[in-house]
N, C-alpha and C. Protein backbone atom coordinates (compact mmCIF):
# COMPACT_ATOMS: atom_id res chain seq x y z
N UNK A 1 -66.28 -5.69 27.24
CA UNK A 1 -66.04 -4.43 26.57
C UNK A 1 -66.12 -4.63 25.06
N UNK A 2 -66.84 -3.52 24.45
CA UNK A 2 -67.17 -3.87 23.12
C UNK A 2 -65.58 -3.62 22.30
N UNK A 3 -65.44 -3.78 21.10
CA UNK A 3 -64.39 -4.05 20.56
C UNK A 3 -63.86 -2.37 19.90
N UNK A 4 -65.33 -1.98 19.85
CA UNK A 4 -65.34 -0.20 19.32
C UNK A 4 -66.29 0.50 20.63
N UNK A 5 -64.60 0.92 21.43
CA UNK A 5 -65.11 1.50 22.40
C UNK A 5 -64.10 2.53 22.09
N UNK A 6 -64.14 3.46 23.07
CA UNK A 6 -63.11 4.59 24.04
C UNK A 6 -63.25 6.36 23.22
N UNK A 7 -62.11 6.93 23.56
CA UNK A 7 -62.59 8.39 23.13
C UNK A 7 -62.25 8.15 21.46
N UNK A 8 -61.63 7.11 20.64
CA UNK A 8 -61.12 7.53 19.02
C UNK A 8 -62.54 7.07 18.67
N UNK A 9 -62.98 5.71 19.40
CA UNK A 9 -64.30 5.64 18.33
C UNK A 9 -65.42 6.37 18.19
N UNK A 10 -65.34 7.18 19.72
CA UNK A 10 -66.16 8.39 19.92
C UNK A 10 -66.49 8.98 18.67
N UNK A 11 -64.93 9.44 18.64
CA UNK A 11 -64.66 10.77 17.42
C UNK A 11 -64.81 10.19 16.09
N UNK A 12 -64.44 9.11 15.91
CA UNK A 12 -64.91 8.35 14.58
C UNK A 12 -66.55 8.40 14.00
N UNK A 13 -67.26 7.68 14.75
CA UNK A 13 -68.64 7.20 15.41
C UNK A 13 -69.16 8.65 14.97
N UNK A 14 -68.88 9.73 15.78
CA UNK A 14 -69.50 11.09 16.00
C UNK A 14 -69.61 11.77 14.80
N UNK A 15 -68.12 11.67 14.28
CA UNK A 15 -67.93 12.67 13.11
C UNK A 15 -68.43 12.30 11.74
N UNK A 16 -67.95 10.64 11.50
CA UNK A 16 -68.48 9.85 10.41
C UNK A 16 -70.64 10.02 10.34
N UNK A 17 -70.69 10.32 11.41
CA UNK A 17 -72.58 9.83 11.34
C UNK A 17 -72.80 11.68 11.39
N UNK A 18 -72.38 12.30 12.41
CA UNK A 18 -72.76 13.62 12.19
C UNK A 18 -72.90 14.38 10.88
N UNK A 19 -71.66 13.96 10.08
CA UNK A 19 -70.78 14.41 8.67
C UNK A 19 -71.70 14.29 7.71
N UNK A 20 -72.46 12.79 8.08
CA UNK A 20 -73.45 12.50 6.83
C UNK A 20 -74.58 12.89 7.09
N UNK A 21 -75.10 12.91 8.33
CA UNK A 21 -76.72 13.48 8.57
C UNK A 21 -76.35 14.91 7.97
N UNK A 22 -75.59 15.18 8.26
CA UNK A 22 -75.46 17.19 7.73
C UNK A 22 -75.67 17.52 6.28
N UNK A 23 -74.43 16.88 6.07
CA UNK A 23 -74.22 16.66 4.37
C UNK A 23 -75.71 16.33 3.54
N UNK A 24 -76.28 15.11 4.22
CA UNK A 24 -77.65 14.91 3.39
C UNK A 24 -78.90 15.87 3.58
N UNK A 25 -79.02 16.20 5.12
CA UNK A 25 -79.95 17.35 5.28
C UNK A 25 -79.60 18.60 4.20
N UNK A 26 -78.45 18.76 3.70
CA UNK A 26 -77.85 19.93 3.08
C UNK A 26 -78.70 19.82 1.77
N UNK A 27 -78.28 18.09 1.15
CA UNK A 27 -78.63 18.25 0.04
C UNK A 27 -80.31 17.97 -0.44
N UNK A 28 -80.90 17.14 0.52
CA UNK A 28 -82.62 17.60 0.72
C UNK A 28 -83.22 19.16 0.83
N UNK A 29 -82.77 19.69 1.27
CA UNK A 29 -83.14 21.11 2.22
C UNK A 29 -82.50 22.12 0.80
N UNK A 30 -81.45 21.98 -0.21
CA UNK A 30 -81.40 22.36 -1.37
C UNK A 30 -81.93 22.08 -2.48
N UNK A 31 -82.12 20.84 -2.56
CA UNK A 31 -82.76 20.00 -3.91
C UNK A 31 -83.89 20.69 -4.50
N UNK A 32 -85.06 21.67 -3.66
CA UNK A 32 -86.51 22.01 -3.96
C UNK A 32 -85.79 22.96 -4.73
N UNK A 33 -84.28 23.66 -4.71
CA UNK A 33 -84.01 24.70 -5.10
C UNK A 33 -83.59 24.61 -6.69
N UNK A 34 -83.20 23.33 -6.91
CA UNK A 34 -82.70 22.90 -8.45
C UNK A 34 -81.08 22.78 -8.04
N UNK A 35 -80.66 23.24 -6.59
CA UNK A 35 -79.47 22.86 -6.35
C UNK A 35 -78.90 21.43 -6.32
N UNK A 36 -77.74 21.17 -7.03
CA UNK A 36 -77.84 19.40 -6.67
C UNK A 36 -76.46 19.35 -6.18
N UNK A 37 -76.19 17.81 -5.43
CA UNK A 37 -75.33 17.49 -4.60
C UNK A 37 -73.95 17.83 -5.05
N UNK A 38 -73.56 17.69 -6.16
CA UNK A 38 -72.32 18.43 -6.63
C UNK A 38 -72.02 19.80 -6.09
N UNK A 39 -72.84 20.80 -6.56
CA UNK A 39 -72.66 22.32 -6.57
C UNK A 39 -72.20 22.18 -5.06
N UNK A 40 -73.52 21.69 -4.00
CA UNK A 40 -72.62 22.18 -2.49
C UNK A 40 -72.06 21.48 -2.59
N UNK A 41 -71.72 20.87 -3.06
CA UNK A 41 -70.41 20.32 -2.29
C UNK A 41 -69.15 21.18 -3.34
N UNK A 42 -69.27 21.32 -4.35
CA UNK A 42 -68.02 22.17 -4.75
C UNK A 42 -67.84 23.67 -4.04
N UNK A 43 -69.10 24.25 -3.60
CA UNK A 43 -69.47 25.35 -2.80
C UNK A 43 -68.57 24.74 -1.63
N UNK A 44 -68.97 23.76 -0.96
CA UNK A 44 -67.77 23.52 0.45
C UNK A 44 -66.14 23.86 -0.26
N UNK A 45 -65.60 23.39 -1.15
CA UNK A 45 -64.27 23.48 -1.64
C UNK A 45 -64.40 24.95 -2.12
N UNK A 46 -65.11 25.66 -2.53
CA UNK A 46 -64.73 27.32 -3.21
C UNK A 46 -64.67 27.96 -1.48
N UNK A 47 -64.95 27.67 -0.49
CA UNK A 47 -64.78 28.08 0.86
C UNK A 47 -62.84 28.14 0.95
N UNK A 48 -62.68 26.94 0.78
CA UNK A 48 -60.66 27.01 0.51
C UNK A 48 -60.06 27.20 -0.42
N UNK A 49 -60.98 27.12 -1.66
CA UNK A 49 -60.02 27.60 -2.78
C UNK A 49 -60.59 28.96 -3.80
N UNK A 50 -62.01 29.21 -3.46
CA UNK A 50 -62.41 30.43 -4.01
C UNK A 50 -63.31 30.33 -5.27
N UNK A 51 -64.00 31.48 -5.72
CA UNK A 51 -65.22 30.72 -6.42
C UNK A 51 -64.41 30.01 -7.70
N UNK A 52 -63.52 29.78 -8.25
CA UNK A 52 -62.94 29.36 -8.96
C UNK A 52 -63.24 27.63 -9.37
N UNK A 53 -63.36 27.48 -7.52
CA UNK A 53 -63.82 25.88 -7.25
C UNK A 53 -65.36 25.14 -7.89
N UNK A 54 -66.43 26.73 -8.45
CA UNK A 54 -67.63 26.11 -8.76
C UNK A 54 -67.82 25.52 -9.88
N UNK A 55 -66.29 26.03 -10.97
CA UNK A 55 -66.19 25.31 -12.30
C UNK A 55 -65.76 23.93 -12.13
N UNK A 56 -65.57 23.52 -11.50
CA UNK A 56 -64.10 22.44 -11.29
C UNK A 56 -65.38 21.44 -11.64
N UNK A 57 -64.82 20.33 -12.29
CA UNK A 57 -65.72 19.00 -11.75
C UNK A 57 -65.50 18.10 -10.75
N UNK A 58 -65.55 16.67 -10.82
CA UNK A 58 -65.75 15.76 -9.68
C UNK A 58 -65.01 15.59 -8.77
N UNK A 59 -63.68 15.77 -9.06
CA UNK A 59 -62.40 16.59 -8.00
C UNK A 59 -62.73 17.51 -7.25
N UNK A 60 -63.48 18.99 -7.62
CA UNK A 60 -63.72 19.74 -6.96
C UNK A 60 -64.97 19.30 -6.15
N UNK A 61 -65.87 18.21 -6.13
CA UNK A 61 -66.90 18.03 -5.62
C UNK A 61 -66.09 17.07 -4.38
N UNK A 62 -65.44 16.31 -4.77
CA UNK A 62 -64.48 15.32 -4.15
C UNK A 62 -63.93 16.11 -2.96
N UNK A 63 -63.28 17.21 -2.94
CA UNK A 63 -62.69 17.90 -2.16
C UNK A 63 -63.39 18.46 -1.48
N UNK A 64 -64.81 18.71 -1.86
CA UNK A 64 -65.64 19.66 -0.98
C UNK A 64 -66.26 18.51 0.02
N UNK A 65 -66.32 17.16 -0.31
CA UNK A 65 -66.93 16.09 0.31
C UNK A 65 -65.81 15.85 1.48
N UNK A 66 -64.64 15.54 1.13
CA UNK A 66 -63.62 15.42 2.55
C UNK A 66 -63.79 16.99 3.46
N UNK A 67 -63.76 17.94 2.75
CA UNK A 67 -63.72 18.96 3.87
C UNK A 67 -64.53 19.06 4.68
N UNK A 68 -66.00 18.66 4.20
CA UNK A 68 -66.98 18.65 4.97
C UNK A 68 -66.93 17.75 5.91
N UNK A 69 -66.29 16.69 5.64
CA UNK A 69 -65.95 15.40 6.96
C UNK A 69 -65.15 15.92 7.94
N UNK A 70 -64.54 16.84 7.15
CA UNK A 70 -63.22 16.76 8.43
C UNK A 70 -63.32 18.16 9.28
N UNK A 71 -64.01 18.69 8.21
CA UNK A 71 -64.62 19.52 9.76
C UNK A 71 -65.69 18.77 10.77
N UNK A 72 -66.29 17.69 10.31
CA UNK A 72 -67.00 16.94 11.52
C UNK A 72 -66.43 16.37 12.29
N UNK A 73 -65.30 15.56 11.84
CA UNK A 73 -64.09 14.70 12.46
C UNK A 73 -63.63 15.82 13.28
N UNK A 74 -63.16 16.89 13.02
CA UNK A 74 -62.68 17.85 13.86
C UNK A 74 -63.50 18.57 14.96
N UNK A 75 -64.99 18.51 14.63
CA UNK A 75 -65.97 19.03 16.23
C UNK A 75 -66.14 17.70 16.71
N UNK A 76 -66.30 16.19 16.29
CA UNK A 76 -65.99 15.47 17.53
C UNK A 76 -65.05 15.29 17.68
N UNK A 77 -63.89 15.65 17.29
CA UNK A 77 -62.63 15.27 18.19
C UNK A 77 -62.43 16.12 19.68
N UNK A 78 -62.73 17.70 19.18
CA UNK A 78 -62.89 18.80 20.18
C UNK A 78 -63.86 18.07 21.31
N UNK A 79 -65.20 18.11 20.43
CA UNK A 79 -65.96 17.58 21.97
C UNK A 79 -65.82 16.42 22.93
N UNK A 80 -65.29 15.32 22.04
CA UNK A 80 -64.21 14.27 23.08
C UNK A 80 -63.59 14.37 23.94
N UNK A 81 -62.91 14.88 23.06
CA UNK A 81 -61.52 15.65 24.13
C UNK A 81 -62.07 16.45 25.33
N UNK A 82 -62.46 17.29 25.01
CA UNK A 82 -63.29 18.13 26.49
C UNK A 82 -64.07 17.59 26.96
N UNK A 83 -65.27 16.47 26.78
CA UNK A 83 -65.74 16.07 27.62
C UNK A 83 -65.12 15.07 28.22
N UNK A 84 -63.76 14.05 27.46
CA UNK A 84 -63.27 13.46 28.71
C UNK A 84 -62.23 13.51 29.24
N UNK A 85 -61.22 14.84 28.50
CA UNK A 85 -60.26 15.33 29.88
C UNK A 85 -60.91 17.34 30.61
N UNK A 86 -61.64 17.46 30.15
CA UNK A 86 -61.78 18.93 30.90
C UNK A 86 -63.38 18.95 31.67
N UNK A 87 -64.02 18.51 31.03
CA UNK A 87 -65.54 18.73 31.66
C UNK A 87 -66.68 17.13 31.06
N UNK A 88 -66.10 16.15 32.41
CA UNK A 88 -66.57 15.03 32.13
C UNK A 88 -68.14 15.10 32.35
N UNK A 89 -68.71 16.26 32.92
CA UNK A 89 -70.08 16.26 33.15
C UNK A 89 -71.01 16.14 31.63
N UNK A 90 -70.53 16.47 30.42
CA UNK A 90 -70.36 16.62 29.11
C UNK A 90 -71.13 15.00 28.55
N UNK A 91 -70.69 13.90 29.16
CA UNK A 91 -70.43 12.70 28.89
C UNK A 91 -72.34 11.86 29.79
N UNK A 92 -72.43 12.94 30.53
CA UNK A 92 -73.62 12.48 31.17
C UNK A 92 -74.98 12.94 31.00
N UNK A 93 -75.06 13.80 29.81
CA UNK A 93 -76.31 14.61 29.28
C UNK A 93 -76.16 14.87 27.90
N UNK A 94 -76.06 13.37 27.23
CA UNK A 94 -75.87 13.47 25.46
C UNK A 94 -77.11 14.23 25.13
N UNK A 95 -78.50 14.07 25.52
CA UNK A 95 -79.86 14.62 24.98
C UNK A 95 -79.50 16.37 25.32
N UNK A 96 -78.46 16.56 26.03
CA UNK A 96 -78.66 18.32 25.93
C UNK A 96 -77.09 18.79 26.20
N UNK A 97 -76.26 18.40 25.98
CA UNK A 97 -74.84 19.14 25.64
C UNK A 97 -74.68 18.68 24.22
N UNK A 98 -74.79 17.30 23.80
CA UNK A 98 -74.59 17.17 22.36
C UNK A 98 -75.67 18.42 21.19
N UNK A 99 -77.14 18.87 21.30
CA UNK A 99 -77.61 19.47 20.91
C UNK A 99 -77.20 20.73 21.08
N UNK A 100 -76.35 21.17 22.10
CA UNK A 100 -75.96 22.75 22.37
C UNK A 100 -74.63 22.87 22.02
N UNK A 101 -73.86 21.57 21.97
CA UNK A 101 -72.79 22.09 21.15
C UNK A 101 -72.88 22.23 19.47
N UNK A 102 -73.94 21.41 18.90
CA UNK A 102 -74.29 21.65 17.21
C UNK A 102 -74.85 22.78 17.54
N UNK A 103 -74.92 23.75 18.08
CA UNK A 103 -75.66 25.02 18.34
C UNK A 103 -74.57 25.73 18.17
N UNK A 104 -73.33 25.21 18.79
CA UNK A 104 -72.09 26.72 19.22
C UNK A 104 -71.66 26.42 17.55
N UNK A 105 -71.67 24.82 17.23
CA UNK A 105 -70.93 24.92 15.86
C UNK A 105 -71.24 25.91 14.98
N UNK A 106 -72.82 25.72 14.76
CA UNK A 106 -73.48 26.76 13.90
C UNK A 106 -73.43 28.24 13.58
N UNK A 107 -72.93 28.35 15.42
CA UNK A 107 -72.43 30.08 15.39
C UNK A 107 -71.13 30.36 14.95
N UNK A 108 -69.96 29.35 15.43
CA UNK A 108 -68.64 29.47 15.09
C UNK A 108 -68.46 29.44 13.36
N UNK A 109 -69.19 28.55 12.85
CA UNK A 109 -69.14 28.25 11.02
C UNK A 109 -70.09 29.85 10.24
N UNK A 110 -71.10 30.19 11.00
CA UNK A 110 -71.82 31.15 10.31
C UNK A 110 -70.89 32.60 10.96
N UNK A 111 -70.29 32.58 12.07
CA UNK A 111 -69.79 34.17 12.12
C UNK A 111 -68.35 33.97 12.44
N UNK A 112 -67.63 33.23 11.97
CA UNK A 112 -66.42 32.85 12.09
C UNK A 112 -65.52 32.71 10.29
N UNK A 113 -66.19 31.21 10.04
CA UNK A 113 -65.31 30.04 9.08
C UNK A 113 -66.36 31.33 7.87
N UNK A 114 -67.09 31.41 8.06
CA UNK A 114 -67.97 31.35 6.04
C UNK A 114 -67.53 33.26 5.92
N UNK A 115 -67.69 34.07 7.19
CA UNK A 115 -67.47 35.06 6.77
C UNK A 115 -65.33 35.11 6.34
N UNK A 116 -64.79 34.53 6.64
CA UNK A 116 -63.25 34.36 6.97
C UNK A 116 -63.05 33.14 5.72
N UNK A 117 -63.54 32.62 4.79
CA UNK A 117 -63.19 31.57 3.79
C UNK A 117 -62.88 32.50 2.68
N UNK A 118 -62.48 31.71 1.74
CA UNK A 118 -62.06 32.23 0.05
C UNK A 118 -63.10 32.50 -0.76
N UNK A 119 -64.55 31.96 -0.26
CA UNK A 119 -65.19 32.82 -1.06
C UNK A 119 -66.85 32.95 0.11
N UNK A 120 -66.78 33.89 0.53
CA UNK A 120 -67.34 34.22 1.70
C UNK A 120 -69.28 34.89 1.18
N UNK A 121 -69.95 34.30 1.76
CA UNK A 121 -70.84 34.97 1.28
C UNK A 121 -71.52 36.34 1.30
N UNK A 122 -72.67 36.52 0.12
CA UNK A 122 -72.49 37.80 -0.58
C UNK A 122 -73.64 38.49 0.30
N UNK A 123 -74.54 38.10 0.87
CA UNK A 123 -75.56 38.43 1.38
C UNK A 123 -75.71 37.91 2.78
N UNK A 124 -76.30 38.64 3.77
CA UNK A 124 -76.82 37.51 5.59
C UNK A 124 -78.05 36.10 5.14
N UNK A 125 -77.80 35.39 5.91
CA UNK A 125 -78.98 33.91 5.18
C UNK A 125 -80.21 34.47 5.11
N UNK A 126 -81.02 33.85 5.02
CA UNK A 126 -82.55 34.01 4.57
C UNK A 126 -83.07 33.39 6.28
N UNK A 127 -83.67 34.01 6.69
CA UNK A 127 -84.51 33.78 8.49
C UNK A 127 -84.54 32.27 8.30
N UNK A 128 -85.22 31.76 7.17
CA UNK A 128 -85.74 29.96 7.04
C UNK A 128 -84.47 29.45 7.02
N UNK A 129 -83.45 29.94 6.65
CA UNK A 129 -81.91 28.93 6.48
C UNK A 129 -81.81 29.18 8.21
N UNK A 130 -81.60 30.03 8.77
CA UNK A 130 -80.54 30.10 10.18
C UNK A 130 -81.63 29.24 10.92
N UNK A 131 -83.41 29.16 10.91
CA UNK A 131 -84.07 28.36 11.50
C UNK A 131 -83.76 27.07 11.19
N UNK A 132 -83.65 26.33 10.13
CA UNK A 132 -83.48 25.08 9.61
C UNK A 132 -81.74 24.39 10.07
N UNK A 133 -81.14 25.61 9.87
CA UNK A 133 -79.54 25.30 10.25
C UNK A 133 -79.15 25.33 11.59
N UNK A 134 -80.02 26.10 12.38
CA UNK A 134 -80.10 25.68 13.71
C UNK A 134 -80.28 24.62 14.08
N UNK A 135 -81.42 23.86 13.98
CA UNK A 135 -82.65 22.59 13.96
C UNK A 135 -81.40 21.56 13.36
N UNK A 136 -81.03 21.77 12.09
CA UNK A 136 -80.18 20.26 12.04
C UNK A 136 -78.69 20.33 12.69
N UNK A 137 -77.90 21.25 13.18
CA UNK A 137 -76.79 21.56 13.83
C UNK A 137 -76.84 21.28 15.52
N UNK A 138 -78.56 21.13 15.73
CA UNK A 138 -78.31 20.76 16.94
C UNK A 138 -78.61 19.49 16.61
N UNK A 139 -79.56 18.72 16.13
CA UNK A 139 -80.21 17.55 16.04
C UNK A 139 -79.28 16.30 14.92
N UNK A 140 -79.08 17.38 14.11
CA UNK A 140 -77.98 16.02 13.17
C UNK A 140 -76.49 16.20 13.17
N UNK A 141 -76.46 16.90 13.91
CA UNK A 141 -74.72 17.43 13.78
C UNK A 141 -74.28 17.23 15.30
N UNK A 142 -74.90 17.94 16.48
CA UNK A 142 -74.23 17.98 17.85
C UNK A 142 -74.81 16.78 18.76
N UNK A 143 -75.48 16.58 17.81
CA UNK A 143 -76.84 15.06 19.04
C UNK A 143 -75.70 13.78 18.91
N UNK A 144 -75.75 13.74 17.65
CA UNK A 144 -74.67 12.41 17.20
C UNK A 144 -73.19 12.54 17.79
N UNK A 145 -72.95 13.58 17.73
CA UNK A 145 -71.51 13.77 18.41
C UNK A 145 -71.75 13.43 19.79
N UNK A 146 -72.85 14.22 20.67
CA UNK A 146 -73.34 14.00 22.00
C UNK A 146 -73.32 12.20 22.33
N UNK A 147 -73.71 11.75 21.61
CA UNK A 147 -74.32 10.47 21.74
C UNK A 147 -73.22 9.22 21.50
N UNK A 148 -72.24 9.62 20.64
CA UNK A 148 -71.44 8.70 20.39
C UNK A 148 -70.15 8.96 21.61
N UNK A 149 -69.85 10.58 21.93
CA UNK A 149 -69.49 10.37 23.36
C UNK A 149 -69.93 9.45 23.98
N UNK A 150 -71.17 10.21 24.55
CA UNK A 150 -71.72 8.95 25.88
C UNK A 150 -71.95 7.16 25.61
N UNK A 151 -71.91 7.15 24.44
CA UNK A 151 -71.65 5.38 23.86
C UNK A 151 -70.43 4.89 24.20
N UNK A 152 -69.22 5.83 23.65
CA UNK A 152 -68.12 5.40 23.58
C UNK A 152 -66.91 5.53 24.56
N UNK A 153 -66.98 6.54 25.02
CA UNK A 153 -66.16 7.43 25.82
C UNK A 153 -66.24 7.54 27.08
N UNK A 154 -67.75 7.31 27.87
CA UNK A 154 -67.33 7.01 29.28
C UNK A 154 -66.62 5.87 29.83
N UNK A 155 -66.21 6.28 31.21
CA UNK A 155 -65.85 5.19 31.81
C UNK A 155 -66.69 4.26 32.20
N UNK A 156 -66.14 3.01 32.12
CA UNK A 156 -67.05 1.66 32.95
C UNK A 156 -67.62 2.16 34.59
């Protein structure tokens, strides 16, 4: 038995690698815009503290960088947890429950968390964002979670 096994390294594994594929797709997929890695990420922190957060400097970028983790830490902990005490079938099809749960995330964060935050956005996305945010929510966000389940978390 490897030494980083069971459901914590799952959630570790999942959230730590999901957190960053997201985060960096974020800041590629902005960059053409003149957006740079600071702003979203102070944009993640004006979500809890309001646009107030876009003046802030490296603190406020700082804060927007943990939140963004820990909402990853927090969808693999969820999907851990349910796939290995409520629906272990979860644990046996990383190539297509991990991709469909970065799917539900995407819906829960876009019609849930961003309309319900401190500074909520002003307009619906642009068709190319919800296509692109789809595409990496299943592929860099729910695959890795999928995958570090089924690495970590099944049984022998």
């Amino acid at each position: 038995m490897s030494r980083l096994s069971g459901p914590v390294a799952a959630m570790f594994v999942g959230g730590l690698t999901s957190g960053a594929l997201d985060i960096t797709c974020a800041f590629l997929s902005w960059a053409p815009r003149g957006v740079t890695p600071a702003r979203i990420l102070k944009g993640i922190a004006a979500g809890l503290l309001g646009k107030g957060a876009m003046g802030g400097g490296i603190a406020m970028a700082a804060l927007g960088l943990f939140l963004h983790f820990a909402i990853a830490m927090a969808a693999a902990v969820v999907f851990v947890l349910v796939a290995t005490r409520v629906l272990p079938q979860l644990l046996e099809r990383p190539l297509i429950w991990g991709p469909l749960f970065g799917l539900g995330m995407f819906g829960v964060m876009n019609a849930v968390v961003l309309p319900l935050n401190a500074n909520p956005p002003q307009r619906p996305p642009e068709p190319a964002y919800v296509v692109l945010g789809l595409f990496v929510h299943a592929f860099a966000f729910g695959l890795p979670i999928g995958l570090a389940a089924w690495r970590f978390a099944r049984q022998p």
